[in-house]
C-alpha atoms as a PDB file:
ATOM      1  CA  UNK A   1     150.368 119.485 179.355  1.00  0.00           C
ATOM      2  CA  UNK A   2     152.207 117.111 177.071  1.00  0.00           C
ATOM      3  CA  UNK A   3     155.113 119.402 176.840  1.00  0.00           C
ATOM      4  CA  UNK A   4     155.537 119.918 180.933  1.00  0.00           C
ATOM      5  CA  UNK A   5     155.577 115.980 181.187  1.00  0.00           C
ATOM      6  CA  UNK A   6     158.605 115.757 178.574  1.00  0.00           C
ATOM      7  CA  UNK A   7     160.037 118.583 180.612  1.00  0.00           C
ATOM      8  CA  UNK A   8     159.898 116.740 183.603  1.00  0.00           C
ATOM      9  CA  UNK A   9     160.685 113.465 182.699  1.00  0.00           C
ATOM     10  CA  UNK A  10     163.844 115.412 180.986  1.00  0.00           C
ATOM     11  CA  UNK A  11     164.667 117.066 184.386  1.00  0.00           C
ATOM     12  CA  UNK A  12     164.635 113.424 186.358  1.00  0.00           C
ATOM     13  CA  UNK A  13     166.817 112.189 183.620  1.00  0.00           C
ATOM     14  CA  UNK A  14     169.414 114.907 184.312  1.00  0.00           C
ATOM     15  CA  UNK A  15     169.158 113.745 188.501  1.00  0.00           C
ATOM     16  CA  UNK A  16     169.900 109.965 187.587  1.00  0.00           C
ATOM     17  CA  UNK A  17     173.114 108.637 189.226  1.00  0.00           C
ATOM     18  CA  UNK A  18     176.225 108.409 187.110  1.00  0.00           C
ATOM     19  CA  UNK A  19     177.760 104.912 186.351  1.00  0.00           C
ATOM     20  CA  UNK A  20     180.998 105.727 187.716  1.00  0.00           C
ATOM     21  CA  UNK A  21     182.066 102.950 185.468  1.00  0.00           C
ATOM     22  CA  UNK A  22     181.833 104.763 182.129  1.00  0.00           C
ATOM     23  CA  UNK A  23     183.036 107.946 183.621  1.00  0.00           C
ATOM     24  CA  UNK A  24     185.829 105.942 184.265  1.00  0.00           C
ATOM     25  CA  UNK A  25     186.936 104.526 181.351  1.00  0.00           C
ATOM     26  CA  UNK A  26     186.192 107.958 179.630  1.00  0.00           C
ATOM     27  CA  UNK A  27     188.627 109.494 181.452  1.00  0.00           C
ATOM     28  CA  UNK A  28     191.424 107.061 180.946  1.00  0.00           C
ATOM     29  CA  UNK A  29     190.393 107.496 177.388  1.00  0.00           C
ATOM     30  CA  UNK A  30     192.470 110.967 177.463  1.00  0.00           C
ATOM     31  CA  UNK A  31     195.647 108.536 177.658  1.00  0.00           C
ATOM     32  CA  UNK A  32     194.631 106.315 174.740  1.00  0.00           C
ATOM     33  CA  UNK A  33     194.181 109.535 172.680  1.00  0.00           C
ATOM     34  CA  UNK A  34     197.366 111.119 174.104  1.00  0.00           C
ATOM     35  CA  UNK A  35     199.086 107.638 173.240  1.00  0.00           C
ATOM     36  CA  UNK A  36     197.877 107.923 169.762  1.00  0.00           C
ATOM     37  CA  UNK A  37     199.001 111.807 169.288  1.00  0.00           C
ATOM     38  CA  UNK A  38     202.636 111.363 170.745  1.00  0.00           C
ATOM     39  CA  UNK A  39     203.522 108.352 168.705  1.00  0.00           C
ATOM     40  CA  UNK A  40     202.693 110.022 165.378  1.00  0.00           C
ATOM     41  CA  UNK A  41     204.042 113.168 166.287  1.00  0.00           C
ATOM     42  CA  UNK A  42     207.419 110.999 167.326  1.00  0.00           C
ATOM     43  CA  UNK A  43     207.816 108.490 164.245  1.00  0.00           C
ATOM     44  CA  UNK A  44     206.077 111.029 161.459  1.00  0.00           C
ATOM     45  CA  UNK A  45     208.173 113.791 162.176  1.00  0.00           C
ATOM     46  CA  UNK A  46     211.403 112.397 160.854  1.00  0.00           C
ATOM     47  CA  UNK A  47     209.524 111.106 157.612  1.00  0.00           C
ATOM     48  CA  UNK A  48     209.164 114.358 155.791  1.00  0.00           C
ATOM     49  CA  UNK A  49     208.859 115.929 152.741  1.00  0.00           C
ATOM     50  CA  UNK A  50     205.921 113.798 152.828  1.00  0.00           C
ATOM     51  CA  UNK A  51     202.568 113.584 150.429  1.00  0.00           C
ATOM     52  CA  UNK A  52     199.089 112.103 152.170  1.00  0.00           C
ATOM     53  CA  UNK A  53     197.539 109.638 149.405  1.00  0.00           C
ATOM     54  CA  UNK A  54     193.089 108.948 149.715  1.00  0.00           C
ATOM     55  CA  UNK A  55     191.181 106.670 147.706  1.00  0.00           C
ATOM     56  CA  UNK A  56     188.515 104.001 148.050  1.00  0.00           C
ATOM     57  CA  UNK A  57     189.074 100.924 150.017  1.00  0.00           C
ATOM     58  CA  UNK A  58     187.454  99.300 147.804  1.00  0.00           C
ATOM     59  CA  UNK A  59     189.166  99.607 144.427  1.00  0.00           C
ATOM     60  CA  UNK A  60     190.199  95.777 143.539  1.00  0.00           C
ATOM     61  CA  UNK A  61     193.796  95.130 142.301  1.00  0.00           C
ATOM     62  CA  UNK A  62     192.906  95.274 138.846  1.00  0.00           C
ATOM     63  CA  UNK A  63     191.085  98.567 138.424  1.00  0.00           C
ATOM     64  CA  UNK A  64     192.799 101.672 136.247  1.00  0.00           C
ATOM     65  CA  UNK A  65     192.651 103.568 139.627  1.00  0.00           C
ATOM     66  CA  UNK A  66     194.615 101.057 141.632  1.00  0.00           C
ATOM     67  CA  UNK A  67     197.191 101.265 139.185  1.00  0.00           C
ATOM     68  CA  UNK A  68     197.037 104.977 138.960  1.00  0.00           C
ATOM     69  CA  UNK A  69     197.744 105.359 142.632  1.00  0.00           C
ATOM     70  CA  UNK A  70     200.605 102.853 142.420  1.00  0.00           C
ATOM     71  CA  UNK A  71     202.031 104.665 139.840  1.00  0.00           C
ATOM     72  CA  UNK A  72     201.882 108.231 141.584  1.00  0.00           C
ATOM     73  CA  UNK A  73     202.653 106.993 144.663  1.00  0.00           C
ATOM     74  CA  UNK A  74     206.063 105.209 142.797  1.00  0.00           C
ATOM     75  CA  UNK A  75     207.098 108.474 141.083  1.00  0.00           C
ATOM     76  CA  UNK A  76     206.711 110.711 144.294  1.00  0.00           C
ATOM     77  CA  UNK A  77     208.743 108.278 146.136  1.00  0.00           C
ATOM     78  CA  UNK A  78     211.767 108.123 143.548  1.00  0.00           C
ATOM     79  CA  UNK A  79     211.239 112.012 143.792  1.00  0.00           C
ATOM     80  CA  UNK A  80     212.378 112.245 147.552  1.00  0.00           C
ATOM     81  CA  UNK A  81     208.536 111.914 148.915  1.00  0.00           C
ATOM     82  CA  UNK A  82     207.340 109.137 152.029  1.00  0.00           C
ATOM     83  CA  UNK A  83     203.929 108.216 150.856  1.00  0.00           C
ATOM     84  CA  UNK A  84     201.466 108.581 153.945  1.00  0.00           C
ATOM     85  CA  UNK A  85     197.726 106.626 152.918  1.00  0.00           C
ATOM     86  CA  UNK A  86     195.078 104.957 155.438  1.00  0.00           C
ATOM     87  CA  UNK A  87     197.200 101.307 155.645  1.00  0.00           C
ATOM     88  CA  UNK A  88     193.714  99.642 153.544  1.00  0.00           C
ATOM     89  CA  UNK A  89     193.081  97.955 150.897  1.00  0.00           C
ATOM     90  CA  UNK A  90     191.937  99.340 147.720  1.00  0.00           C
ATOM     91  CA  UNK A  91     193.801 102.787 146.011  1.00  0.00           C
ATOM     92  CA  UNK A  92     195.553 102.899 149.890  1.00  0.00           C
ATOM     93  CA  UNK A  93     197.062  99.761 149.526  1.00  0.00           C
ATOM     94  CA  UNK A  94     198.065 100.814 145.720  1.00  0.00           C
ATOM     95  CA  UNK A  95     199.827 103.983 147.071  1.00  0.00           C
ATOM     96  CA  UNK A  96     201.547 102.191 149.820  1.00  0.00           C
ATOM     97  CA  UNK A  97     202.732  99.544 147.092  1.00  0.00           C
ATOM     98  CA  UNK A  98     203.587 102.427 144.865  1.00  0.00           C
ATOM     99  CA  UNK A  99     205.965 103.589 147.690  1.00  0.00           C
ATOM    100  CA  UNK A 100     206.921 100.571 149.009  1.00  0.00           C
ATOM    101  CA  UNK A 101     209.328  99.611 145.657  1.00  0.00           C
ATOM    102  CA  UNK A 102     210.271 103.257 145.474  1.00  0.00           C
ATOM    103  CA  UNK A 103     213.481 104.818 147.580  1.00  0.00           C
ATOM    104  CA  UNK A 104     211.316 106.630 150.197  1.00  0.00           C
ATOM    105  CA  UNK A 105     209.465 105.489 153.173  1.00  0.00           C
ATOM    106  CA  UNK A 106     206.024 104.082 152.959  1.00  0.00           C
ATOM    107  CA  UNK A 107     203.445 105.100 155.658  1.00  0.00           C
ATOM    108  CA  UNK A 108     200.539 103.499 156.771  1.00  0.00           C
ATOM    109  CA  UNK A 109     197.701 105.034 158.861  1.00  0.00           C
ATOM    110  CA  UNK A 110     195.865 101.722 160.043  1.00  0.00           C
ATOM    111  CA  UNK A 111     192.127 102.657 161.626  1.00  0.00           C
ATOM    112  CA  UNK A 112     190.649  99.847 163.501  1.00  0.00           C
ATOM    113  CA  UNK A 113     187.184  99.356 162.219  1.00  0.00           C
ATOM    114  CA  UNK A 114     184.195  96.940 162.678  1.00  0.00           C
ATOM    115  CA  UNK A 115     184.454  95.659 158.763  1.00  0.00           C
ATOM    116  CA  UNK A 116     186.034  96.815 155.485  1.00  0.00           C
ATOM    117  CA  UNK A 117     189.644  97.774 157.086  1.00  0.00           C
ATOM    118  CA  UNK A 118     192.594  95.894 156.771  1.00  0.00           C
ATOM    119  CA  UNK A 119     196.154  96.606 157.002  1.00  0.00           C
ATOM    120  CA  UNK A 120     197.939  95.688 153.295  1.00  0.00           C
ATOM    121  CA  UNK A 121     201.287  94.264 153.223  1.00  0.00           C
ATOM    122  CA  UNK A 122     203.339  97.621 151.891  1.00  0.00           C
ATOM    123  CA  UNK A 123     204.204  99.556 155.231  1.00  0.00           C
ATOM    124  CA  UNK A 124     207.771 100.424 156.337  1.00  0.00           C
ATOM    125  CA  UNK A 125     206.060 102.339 158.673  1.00  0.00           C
ATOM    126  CA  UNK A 126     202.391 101.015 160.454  1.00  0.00           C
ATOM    127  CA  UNK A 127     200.850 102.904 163.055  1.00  0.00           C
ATOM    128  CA  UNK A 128     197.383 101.861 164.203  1.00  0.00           C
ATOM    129  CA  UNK A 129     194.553 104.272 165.720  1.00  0.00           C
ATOM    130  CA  UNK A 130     191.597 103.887 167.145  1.00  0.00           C
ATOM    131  CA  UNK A 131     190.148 107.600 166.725  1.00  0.00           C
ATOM    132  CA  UNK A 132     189.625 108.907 163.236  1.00  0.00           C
ATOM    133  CA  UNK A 133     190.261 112.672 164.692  1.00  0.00           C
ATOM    134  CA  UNK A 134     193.518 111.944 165.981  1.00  0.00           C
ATOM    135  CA  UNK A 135     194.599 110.198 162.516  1.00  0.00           C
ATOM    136  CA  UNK A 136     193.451 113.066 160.468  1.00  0.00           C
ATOM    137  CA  UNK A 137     195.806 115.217 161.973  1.00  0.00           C
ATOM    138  CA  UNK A 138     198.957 113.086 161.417  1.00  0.00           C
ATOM    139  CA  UNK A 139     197.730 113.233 157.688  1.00  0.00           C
ATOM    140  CA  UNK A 140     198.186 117.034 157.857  1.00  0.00           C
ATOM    141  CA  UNK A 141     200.404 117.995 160.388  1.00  0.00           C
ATOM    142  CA  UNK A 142     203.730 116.486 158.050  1.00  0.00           C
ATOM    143  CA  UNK A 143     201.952 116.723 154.856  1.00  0.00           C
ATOM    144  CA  UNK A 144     203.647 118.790 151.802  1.00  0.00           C
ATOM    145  CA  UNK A 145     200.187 117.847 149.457  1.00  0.00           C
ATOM    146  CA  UNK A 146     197.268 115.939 149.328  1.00  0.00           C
ATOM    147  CA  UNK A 147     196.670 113.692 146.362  1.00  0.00           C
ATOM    148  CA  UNK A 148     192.817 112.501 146.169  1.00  0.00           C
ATOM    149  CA  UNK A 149     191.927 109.979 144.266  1.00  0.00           C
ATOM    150  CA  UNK A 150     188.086 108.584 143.467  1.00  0.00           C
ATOM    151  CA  UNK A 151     186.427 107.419 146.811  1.00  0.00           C
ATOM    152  CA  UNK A 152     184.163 107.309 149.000  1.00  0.00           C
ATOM    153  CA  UNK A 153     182.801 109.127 152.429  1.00  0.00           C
ATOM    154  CA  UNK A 154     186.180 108.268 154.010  1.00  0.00           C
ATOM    155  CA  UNK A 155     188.188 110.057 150.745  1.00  0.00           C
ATOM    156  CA  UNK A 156     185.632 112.932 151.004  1.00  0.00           C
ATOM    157  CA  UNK A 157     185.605 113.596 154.440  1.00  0.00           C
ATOM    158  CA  UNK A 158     189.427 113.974 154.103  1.00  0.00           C
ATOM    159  CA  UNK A 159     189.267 116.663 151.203  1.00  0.00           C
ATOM    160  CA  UNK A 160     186.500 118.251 152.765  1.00  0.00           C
ATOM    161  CA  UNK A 161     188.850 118.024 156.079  1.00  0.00           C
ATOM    162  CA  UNK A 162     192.367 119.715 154.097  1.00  0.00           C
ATOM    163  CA  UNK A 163     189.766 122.214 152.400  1.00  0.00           C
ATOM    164  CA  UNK A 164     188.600 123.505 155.397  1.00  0.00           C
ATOM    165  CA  UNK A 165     191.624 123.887 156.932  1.00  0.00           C
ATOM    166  CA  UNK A 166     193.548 125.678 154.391  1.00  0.00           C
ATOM    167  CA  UNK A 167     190.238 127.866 153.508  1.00  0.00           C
ATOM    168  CA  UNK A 168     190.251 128.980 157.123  1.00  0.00           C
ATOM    169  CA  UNK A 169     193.839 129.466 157.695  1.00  0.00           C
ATOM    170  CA  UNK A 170     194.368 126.739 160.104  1.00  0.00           C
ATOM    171  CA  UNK A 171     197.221 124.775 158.065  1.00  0.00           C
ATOM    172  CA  UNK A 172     199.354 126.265 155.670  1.00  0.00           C
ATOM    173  CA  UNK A 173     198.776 126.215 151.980  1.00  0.00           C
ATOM    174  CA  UNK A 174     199.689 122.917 150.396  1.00  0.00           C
ATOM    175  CA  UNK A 175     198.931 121.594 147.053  1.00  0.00           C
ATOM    176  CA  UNK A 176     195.801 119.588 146.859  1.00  0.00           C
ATOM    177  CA  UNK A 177     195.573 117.604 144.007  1.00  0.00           C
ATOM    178  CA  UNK A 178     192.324 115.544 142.756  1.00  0.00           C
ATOM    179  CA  UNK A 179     193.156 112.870 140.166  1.00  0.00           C
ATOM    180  CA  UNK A 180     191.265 111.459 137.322  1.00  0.00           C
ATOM    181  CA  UNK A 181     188.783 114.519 135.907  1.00  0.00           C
ATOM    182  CA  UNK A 182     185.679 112.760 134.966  1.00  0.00           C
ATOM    183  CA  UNK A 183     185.474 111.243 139.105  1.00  0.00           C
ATOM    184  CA  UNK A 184     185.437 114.874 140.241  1.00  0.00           C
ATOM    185  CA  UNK A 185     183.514 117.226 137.173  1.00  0.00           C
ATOM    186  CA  UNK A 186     179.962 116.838 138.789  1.00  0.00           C
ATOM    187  CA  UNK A 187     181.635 117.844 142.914  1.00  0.00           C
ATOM    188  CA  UNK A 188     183.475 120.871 141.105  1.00  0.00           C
ATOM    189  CA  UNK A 189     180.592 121.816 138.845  1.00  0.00           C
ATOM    190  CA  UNK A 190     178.422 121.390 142.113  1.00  0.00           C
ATOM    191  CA  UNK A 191     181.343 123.393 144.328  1.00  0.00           C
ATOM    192  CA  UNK A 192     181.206 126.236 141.339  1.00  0.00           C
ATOM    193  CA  UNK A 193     176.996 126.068 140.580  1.00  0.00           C
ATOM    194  CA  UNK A 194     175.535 125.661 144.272  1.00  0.00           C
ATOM    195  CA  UNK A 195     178.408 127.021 147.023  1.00  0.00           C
ATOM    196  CA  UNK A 196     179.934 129.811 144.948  1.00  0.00           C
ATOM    197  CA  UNK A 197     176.366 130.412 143.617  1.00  0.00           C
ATOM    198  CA  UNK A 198     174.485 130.452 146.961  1.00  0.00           C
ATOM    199  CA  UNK A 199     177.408 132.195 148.439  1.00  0.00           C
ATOM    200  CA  UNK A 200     178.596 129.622 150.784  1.00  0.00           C
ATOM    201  CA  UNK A 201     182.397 129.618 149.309  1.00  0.00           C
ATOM    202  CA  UNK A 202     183.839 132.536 147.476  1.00  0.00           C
ATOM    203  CA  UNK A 203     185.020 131.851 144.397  1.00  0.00           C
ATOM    204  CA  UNK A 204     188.470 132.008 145.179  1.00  0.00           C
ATOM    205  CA  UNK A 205     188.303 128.780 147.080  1.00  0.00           C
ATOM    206  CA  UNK A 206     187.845 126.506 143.743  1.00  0.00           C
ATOM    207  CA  UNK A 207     192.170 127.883 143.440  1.00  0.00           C
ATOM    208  CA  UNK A 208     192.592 125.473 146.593  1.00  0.00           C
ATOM    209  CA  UNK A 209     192.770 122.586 144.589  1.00  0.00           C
ATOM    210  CA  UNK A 210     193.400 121.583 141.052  1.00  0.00           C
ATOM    211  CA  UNK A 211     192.491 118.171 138.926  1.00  0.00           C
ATOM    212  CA  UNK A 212     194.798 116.318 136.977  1.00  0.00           C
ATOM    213  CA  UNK A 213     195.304 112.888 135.629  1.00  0.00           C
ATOM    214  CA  UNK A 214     199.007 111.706 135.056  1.00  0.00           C
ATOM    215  CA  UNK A 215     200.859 110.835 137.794  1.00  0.00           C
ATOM    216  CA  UNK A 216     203.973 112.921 135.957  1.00  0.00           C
ATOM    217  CA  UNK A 217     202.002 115.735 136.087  1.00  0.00           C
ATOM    218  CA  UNK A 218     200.942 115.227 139.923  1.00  0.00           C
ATOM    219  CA  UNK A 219     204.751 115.176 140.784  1.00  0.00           C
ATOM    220  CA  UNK A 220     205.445 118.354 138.428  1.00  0.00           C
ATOM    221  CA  UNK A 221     202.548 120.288 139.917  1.00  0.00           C
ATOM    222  CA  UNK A 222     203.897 119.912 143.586  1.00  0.00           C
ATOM    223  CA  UNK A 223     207.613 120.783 142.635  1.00  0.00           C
ATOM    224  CA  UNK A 224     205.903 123.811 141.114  1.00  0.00           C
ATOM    225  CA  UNK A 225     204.029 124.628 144.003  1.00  0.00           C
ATOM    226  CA  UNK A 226     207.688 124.650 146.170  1.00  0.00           C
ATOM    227  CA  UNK A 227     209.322 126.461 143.177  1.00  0.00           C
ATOM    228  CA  UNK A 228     210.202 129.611 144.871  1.00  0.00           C
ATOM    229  CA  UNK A 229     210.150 128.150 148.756  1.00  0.00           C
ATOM    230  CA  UNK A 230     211.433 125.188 150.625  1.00  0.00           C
ATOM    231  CA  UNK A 231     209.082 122.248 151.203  1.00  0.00           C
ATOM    232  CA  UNK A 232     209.940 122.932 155.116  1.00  0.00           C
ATOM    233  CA  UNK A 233     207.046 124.861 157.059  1.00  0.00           C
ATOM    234  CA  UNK A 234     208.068 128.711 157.531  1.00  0.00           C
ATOM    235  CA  UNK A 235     208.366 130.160 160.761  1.00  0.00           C
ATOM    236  CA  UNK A 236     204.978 131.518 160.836  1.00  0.00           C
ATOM    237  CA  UNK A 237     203.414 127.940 159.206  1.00  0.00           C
ATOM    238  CA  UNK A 238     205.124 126.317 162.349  1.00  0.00           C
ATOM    239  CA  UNK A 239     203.496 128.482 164.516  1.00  0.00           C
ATOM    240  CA  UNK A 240     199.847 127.174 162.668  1.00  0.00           C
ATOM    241  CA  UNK A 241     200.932 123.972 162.679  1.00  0.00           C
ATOM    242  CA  UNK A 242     201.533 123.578 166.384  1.00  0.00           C
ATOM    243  CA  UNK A 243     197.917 125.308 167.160  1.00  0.00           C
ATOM    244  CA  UNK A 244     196.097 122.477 164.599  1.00  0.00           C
END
C-alpha cells in the first residue's frame, strides 16, 4: 500500500504546472552556452601550438610545485608554446606567470565560482565561463599536451576528462604528462592494481600518459611525441575534433 501512495503522489507531481519562468530562462541559457563556445572557438584558435597546464588552486607562492609550474610553463613558452591553465590562483596562476615572461601567449580559462576562484594577474588572454563543460572543451579542442601537476578534484576531473577521451577515440592522441612522481605513484599503482586488475582498463591504457619531473624533460618529451608529425591536427584528427 505504501508503495501505490509513492506512486501516486509521484504521478501528481509529474501533472503540476510548469513555472514558465524557469523554462524560460533555461532556454535562453542555450545562448549563454553558445556565447561561451563561439568566443573560445574564435580567440583560441589563432593561439596554437598550445599546451593545457592543471594544478591545485591552492598551492601558495612559495611551494616547490608553484615554482615547478612556473618553470615548465616558462620553458614551453620560449619553445613556441601559449600556455592555456584555469586563470586561478595556486600552480594555475604559476603556469600563467611562467608564460606570461616567456615569448608566447598566456591563456587564462577564468570559471566563475561561489569561493576559491580568482583570476591572477598573468593573462594576455582572459576568457571567463560560467559552465565547466563548455571550458573543458576549449582545454582540448587546441591542445598539443596536457601537463598535470599535483591537485585536487578540479586537476583530476581534467585527467580523468583527456584520459577518457583519448582512450575512446574522441580526441586525437596528445601527450599527457603528470609531473612530480611521488604525487601520482599511489593513482598509477591504483590505475595498474585495481582497473587493469579488475579489468576495467586494459593495460595498454597506463601508455596514455607518462610521469616525469623536470620541466626540461616535459618540453623534450612533447617535441618527441611530434618527432615524426606536425603539431597541426591531421585531416582525419580534424574531422574528431569538430565532432568533440
Amino acid at each position: 500500500m505504501a508503495t501505490m501512495k509513492q506512486h501516486d503522489k509521484f504521478k501528481e507531481h509529474e501533472r503540476l504546472p510548469i513555472n514558465d519562468s524557469i523554462m524560460t530562462r533555461e532556454s535562453w541559457k542555450i545562448f549563454q552556452i553558445m556565447a561561451e563556445f563561439v568566443e573560445g572557438f574564435e580567440r583560441l584558435a589563432q593561439i596554437k601550438p598550445s599546451v593545457s597546464m592543471f594544478g591545485s588552486a591552492r598551492t601558495p607562492t612559495n611551494h616547490p610545485w608553484y615554482k615547478l609550474a612556473e618553470e615548465i610553463a616558462y620553458a614551453l613558452s620560449q619553445a613556441g608554446f601559449s600556455v592555456v591553465s584555469g586563470g586561478g590562483p595556486g600552480v594555475m596562476e604559476a603556469a600563467n606567470r611562467g608564460a606570461f615572461a616567456g615569448k608566447s601567449p598566456s591563456i587564462g580559462l577564468n570559471i566563475q565560482l561561489p569561493q576559491e576562484q580568482t583570476g591572477n594577474a598573468y593573462q594576455d588572454i582572459a576568457l571567463h565561463f560560467r559552465h565547466f563543460f563548455s571550458r573543458k572543451v576549449m582545454f582540448v579542442k587546441y591542445a598539443s599536451a596536457y601537463v598535470v601537476l599535483p591537485g585536487g578534484f578540479g586537476t583530476l576531473d581534467e585527467l580523468a576528462e583527456i584520459l577518457t577521451l583519448v582512450q575512446t577515440g574522441k580526441t586525437r592522441r596528445i601527450p599527457i604528462i603528470l609531473v612530480h612522481t611521488p604525487f601520482w605513484d599511489g593513482l598509477i599503482d591504483w590505475f595498474r592494481d585495481t582497473l587493469v586488475a579488475q579489468g576495467a582498463i586494459d593495460p595498454e591504457d597506463l601508455t596514455l600518459f607518462k610521469v616525469l619531473d623536470e620541466p626540461s624533460a616535459v618540453v623534450d618529451a612533447i617535441f618527441d611525441f611530434y618527432e615524426n608529425r606536425g603539431l597541426e591536427p591531421s585531416d582525419a584528427e580534424q574531422e574528431i575534433l569538430l565532432d568533440l
